[in-house]
Protein backbone atom coordinates (compact mmCIF):
# COMPACT_ATOMS: atom_id res chain seq x y z
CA UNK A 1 7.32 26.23 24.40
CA UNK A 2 4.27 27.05 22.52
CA UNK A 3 0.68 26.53 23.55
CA UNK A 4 -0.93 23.25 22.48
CA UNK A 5 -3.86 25.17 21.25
CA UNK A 6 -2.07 26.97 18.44
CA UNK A 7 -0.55 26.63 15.18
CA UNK A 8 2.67 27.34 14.33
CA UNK A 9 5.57 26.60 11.75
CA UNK A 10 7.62 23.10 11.51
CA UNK A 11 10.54 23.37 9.58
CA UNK A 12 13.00 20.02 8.96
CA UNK A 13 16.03 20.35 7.54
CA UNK A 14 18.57 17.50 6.36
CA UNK A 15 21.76 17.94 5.03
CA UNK A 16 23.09 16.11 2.56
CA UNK A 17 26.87 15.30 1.62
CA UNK A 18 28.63 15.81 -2.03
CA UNK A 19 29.77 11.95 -0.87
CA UNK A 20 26.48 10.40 -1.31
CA UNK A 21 24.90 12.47 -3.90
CA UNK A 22 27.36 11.86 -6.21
CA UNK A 23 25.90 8.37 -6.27
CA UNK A 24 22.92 9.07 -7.64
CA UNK A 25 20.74 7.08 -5.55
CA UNK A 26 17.72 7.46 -4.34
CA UNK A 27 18.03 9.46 -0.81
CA UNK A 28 15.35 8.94 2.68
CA UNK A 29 15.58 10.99 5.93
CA UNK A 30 14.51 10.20 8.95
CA UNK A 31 10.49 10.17 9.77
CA UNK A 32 9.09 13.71 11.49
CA UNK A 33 6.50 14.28 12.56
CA UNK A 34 4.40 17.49 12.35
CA UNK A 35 1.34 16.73 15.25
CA UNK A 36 -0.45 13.34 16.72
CA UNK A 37 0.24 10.01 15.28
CA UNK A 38 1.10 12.43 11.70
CA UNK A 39 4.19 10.79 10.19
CA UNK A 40 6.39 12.55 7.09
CA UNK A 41 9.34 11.56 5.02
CA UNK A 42 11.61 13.53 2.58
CA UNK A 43 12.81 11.31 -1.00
CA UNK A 44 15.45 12.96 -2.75
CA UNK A 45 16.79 11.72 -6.30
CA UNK A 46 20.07 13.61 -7.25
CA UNK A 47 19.07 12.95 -10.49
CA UNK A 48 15.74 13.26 -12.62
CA UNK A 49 15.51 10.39 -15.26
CA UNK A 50 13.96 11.96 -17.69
CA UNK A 51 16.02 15.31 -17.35
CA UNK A 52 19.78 15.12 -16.24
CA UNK A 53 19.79 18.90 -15.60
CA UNK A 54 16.74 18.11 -12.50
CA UNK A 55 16.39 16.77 -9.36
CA UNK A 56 13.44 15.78 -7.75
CA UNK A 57 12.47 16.15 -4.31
CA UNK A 58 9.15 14.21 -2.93
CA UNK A 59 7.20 14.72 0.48
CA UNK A 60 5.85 11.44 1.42
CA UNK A 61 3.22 10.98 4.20
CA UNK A 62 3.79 7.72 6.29
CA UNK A 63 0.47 6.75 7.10
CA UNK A 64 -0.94 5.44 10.43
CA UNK A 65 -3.12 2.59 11.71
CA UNK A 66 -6.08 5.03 11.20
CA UNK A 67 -4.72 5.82 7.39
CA UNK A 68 -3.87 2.49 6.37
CA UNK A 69 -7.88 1.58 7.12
CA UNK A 70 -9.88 3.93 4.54
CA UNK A 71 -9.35 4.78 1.34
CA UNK A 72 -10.56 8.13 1.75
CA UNK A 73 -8.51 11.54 1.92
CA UNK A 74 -6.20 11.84 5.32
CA UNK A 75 -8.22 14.44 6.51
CA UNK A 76 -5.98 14.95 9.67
CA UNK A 77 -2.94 16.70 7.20
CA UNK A 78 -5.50 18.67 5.11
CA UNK A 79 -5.16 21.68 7.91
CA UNK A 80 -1.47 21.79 6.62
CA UNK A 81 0.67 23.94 3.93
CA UNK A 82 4.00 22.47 3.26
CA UNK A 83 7.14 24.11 1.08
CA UNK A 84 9.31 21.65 0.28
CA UNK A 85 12.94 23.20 -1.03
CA UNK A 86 16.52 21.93 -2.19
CA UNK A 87 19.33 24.71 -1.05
CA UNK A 88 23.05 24.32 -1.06
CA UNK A 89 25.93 26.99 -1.65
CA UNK A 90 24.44 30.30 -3.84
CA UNK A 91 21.59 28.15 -4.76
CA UNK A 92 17.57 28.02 -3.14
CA UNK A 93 14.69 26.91 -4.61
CA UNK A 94 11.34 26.15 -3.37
CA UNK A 95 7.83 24.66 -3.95
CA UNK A 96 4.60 24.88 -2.18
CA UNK A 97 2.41 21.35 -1.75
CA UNK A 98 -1.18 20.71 -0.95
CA UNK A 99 -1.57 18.54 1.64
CA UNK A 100 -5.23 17.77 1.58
CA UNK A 101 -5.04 15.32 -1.26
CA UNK A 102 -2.76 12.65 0.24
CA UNK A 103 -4.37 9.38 0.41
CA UNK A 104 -3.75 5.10 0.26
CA UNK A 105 -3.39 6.25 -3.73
CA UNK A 106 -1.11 8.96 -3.61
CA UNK A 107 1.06 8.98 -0.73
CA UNK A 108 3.94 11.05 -2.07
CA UNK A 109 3.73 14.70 -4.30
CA UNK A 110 6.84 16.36 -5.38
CA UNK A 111 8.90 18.90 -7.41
CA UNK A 112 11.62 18.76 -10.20
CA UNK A 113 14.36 21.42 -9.71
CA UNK A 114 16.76 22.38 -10.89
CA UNK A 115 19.91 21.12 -9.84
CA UNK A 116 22.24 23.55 -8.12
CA UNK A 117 25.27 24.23 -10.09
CA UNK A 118 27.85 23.73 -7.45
CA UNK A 119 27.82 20.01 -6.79
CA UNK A 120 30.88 20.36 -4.56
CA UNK A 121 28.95 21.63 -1.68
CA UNK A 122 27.04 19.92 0.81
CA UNK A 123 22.89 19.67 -0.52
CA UNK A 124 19.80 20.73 2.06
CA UNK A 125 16.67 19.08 1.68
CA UNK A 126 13.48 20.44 4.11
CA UNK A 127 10.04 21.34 4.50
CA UNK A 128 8.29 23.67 5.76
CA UNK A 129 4.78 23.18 7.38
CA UNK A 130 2.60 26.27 8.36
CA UNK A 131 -0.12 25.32 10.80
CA UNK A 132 1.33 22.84 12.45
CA UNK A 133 0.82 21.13 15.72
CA UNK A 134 4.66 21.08 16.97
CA UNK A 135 7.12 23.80 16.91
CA UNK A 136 10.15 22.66 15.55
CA UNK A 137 13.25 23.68 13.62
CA UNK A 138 15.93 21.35 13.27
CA UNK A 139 18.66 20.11 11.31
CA UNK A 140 18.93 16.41 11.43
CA UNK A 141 21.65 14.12 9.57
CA UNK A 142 20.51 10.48 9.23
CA UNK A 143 19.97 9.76 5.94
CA UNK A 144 19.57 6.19 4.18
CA UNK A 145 18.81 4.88 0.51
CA UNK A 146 16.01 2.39 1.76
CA UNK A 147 12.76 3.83 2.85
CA UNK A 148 12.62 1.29 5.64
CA UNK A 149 14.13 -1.48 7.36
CA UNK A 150 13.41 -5.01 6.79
CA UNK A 151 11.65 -6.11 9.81
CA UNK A 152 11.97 -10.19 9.55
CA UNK A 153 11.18 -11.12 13.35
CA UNK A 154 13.45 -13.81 15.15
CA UNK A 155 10.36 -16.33 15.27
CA UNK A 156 10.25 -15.62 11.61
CA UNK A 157 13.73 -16.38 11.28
CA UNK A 158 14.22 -19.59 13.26
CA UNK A 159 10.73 -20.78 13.04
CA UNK A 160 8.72 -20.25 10.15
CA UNK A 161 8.53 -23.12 7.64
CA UNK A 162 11.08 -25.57 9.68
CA UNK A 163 9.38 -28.58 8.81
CA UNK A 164 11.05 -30.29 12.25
CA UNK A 165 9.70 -27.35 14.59
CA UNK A 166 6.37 -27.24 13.08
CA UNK A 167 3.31 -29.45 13.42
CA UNK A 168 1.13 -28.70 10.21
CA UNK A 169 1.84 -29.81 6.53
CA UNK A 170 0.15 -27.55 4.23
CA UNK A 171 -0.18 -29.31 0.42
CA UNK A 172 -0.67 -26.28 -1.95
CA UNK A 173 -1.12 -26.07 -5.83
CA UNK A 174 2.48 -26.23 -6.38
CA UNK A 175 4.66 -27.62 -3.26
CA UNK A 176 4.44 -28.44 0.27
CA UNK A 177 4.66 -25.67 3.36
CA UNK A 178 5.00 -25.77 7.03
CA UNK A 179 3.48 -23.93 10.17
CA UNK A 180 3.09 -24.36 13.52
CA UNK A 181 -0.76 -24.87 14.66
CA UNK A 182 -0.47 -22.65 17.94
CA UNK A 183 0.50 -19.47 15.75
CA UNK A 184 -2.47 -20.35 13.68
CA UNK A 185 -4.95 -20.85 16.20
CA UNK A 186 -3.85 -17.26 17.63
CA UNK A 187 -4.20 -15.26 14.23
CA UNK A 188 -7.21 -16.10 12.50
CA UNK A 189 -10.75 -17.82 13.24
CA UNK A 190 -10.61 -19.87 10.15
CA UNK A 191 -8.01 -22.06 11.62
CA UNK A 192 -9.32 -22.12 15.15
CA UNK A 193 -12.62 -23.27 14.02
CA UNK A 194 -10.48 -25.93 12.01
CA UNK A 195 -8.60 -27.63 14.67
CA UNK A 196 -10.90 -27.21 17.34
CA UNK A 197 -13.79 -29.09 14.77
CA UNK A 198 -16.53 -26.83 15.27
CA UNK A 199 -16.61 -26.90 11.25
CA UNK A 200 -17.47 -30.35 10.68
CA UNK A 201 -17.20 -30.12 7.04
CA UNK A 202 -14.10 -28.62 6.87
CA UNK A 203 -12.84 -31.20 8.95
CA UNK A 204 -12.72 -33.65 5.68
CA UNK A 205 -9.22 -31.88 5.01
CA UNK A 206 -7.93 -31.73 8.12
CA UNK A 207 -5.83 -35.62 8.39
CA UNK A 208 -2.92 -36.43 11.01
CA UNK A 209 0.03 -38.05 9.80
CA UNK A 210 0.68 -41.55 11.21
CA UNK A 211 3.93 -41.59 10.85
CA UNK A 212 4.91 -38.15 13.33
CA UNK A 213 2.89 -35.00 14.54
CA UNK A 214 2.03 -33.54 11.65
CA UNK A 215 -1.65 -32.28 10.44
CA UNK A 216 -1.89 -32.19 6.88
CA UNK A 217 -3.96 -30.06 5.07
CA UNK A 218 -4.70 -30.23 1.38
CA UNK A 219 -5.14 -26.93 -0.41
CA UNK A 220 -4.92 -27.85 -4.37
CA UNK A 221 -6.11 -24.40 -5.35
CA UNK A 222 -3.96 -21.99 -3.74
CA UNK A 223 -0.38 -21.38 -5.00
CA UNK A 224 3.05 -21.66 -2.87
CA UNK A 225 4.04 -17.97 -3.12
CA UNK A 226 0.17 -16.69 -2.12
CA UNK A 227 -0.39 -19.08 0.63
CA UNK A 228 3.44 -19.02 2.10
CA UNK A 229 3.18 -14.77 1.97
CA UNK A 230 -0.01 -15.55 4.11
CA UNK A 231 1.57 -17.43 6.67
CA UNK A 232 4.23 -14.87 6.84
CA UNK A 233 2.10 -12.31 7.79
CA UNK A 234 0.56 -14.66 10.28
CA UNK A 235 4.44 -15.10 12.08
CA UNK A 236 5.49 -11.70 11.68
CA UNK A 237 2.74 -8.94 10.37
CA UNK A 238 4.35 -8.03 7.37
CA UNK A 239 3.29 -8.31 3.63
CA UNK A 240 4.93 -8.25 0.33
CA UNK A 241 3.80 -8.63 -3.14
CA UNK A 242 6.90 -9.75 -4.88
CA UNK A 243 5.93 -11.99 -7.80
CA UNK A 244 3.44 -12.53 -10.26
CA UNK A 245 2.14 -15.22 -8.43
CA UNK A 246 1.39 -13.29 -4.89
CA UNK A 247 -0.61 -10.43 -6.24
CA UNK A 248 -2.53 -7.92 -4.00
CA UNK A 249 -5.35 -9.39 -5.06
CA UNK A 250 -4.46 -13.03 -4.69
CA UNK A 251 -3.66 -11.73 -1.12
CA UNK A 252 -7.02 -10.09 -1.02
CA UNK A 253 -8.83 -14.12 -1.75
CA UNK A 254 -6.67 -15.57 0.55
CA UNK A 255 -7.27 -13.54 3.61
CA UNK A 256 -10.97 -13.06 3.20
CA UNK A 257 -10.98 -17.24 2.54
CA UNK A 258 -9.13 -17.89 6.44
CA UNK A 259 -10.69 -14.58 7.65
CA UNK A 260 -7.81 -12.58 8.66
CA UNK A 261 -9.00 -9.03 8.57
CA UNK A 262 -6.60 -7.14 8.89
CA UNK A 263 -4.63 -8.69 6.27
CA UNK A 264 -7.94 -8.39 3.75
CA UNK A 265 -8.04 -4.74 4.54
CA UNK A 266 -4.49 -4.60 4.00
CA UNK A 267 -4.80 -6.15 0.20
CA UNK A 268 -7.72 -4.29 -0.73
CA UNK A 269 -6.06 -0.60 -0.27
CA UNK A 270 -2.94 -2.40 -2.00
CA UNK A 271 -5.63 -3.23 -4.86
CA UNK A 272 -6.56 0.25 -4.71
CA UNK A 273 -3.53 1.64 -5.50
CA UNK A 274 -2.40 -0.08 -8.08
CA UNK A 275 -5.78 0.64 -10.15
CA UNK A 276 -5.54 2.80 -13.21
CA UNK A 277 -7.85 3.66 -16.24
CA UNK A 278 -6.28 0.60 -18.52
CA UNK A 279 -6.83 -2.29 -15.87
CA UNK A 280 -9.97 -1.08 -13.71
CA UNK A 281 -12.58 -2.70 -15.52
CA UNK A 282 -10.48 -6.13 -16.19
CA UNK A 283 -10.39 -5.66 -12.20
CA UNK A 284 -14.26 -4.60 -11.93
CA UNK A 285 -15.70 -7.74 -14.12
CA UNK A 286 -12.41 -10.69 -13.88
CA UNK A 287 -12.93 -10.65 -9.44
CA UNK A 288 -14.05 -7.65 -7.73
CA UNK A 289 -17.48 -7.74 -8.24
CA UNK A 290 -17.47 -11.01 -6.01
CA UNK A 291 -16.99 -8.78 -2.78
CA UNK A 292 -19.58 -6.15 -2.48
CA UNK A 293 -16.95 -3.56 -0.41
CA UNK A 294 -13.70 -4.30 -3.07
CA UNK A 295 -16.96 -4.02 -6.20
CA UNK A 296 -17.74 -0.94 -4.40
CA UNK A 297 -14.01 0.83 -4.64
CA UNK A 298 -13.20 -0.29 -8.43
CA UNK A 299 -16.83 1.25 -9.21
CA UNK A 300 -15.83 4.57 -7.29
CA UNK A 301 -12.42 4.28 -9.17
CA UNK A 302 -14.23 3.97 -12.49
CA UNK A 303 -17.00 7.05 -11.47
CA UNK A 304 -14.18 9.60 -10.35
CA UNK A 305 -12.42 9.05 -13.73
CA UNK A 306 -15.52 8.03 -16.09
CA UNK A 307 -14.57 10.31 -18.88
CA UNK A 308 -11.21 8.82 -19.05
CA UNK A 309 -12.20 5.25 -18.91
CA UNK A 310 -14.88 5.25 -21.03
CA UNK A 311 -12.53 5.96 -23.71
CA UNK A 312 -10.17 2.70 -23.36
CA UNK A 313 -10.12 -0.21 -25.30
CA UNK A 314 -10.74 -1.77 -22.05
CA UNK A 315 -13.71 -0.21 -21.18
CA UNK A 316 -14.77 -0.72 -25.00
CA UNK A 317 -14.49 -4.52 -25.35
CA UNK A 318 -16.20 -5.37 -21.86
CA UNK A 319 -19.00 -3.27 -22.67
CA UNK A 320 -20.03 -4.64 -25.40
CA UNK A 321 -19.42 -8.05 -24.15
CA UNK A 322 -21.04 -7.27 -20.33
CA UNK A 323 -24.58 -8.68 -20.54
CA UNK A 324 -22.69 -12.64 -21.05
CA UNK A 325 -20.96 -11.76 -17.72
CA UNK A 326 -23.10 -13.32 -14.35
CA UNK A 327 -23.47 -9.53 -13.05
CA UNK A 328 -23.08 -7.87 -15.72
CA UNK A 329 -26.23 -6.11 -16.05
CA UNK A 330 -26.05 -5.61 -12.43
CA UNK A 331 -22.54 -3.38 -12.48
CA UNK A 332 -23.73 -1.61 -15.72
CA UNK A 333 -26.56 -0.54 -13.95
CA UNK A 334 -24.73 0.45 -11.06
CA UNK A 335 -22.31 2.19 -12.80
CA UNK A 336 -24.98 4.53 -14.37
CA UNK A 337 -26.99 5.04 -11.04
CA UNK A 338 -23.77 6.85 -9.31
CA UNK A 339 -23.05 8.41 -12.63
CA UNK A 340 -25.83 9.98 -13.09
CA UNK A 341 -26.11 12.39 -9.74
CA UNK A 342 -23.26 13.71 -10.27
CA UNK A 343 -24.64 15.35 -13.87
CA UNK A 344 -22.34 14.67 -16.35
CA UNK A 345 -22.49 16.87 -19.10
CA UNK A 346 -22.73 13.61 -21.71
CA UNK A 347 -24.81 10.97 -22.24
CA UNK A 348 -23.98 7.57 -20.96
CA UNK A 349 -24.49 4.50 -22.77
CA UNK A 350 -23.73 1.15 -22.99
């Protein structure tokens, strides 16, 4: 057993058989972990897309309560080296990662290689960490094609939106939904305050049915698949965004409007990630600039990668449109205050 107090090598092996790779589906191992609350994963496709002749073999960091909270760089894995490899019968081939950059945004790197030329033998996937906290070498089987397991509680299940076992109506944009006030009350202050009346003019939506138990609530603004993803999360902690209509960022409204925090932070790194130089300032000047923290992250987006943006329709069309916008002035003038310490070697203008 090694001392706690020094670094050593991790390696994680997982073998893989001809039977499934022959499939060509997307392969997961099992989650590792190389020290403290640090989480990995290995992806494997059989087959690169845009190559037949590749493969492509990803480390992915599973990120913990701590991660899932900032949307800076994981420090904790930047102490790291990894070496991912693919290795089979006659064939090796390796690849070393960084692992300081992993973040909310990027939260898998990988490696094309080729594929080995005997596809009759068993396939290896590992990694290899230098510096680690554990020291482990193992060769571990379990293997799956989903990256996780759906999680649907029982209460979920049984309870969830069972108009005869719950006792609130909820009358949104586009149909009617059904919780149960207890579950409420426990997961966010918005609907405490509303059923225990300390909001008197909220109150003016809150009605009982005559006819049975039933509140009803009245919520003409909010759409079925936004506000029934939101009560899921209240029954069971987990979130999807699986339609147009139940964006990240419709998630993001939603939670900050019944205060459920965790659930805003939640959306907001999901916003985060799915920014990219062609949508950033339709994000920036269409919502975000309505929340100072989620204005602040689209602006640091838009700094990091200012000489890329700038030069998108995008960024073209809104700037010469921005002084019409309520804060438009505001953002241009914020944009140029962070730009400007950081010395580009151009002139900024708007």
């Amino acid at each position: 057993m090694s001392n706690p107090s020094q670094t050593v090598n991790s390696t994680f092996e997982f073998s893989i058989p001809y039977s499934i790779t022959r499939y060509d589906k997307v392969i997961y191992t099992s989650i590792f972990s190389t020290g403290d609350n640090i989480f990995w994963q290995l992806e494997y496709h059989p087959t690169e897309m845009e190559n037949m002749d590749y493969c492509l073999l990803y480390l992915i960091a599973i990120p913990n309560p701590e991660e899932t909270q900032t949307m800076k760089y994981w420090n904790r894995r930047a102490d790291l080296s990894a070496t991912i490899y693919v290795k089979s019968y006659d064939y090796y081939n390796s690849y070393s990662l960084r692992t300081d950059d992993y973040s909310v945004r990027n939260r898998a790197w990988g490696k094309n290689f080729v594929k080995p030329l005997d596809l009759n033998h068993p396939i290896t996937i590992g990694v290899t960490f230098k510096n680690s906290k554990l020291e482990r070498n193992q060769i571990d089987s379990p293997m799956t094609t989903s990256p996780k397991q759906n999680k649907f509680s029982k209460l979920w299940e049984e309870e969830f939106n069972n108009r005869e076992s719950n006792d609130v109506q909820f009358n949104v944009k586009d149909g009617v939904i059904y919780a149960r006030k207890s579950i409420l009350l426990r997961r966010s202050e918005y609907f405490r305050r509303l059923f225990q009346g300390s909001w008197s003019e909220t109150n003016k939506s809150l009605q009982k049915n005559k006819n049975n138990s039933h509140y009803v609530i009245n919520i003409p603004d909010i759409s079925y698949a936004t506000f029934r993803e939101m009560l899921r999360y209240l029954y069971t902690d987990e979130i999807s965004y699986n339609n147009f209509n139940c964006t990240p960022l419709e998630i993001f409204k939603i939670a900050d409007k019944y205060l459920i925090s965790n659930l805003r932070e939640f959306a907001r790194i999901e916003i985060n990630k799915t920014l990219t130089l062609n949508n950033v300032m339709y994000v920036l000047f269409s919502e975000a600039w309505k929340w100072p923290d989620l204005k602040d992250d689209v602006i640091e987006f838009i700094i990091l990668n200012f000489d890329k943006v700038r030069e998108t329709a995008e960024y073209k069309d809104l700037v010469s449109e921005y002084k019409s916008h309520p804060a438009g002035i505001e953002i241009m003038y914020e944009i140029v205050g962070k730009l400007i310490p950081r010395k580009y070697n151009y002139i900024v203008s708007f």
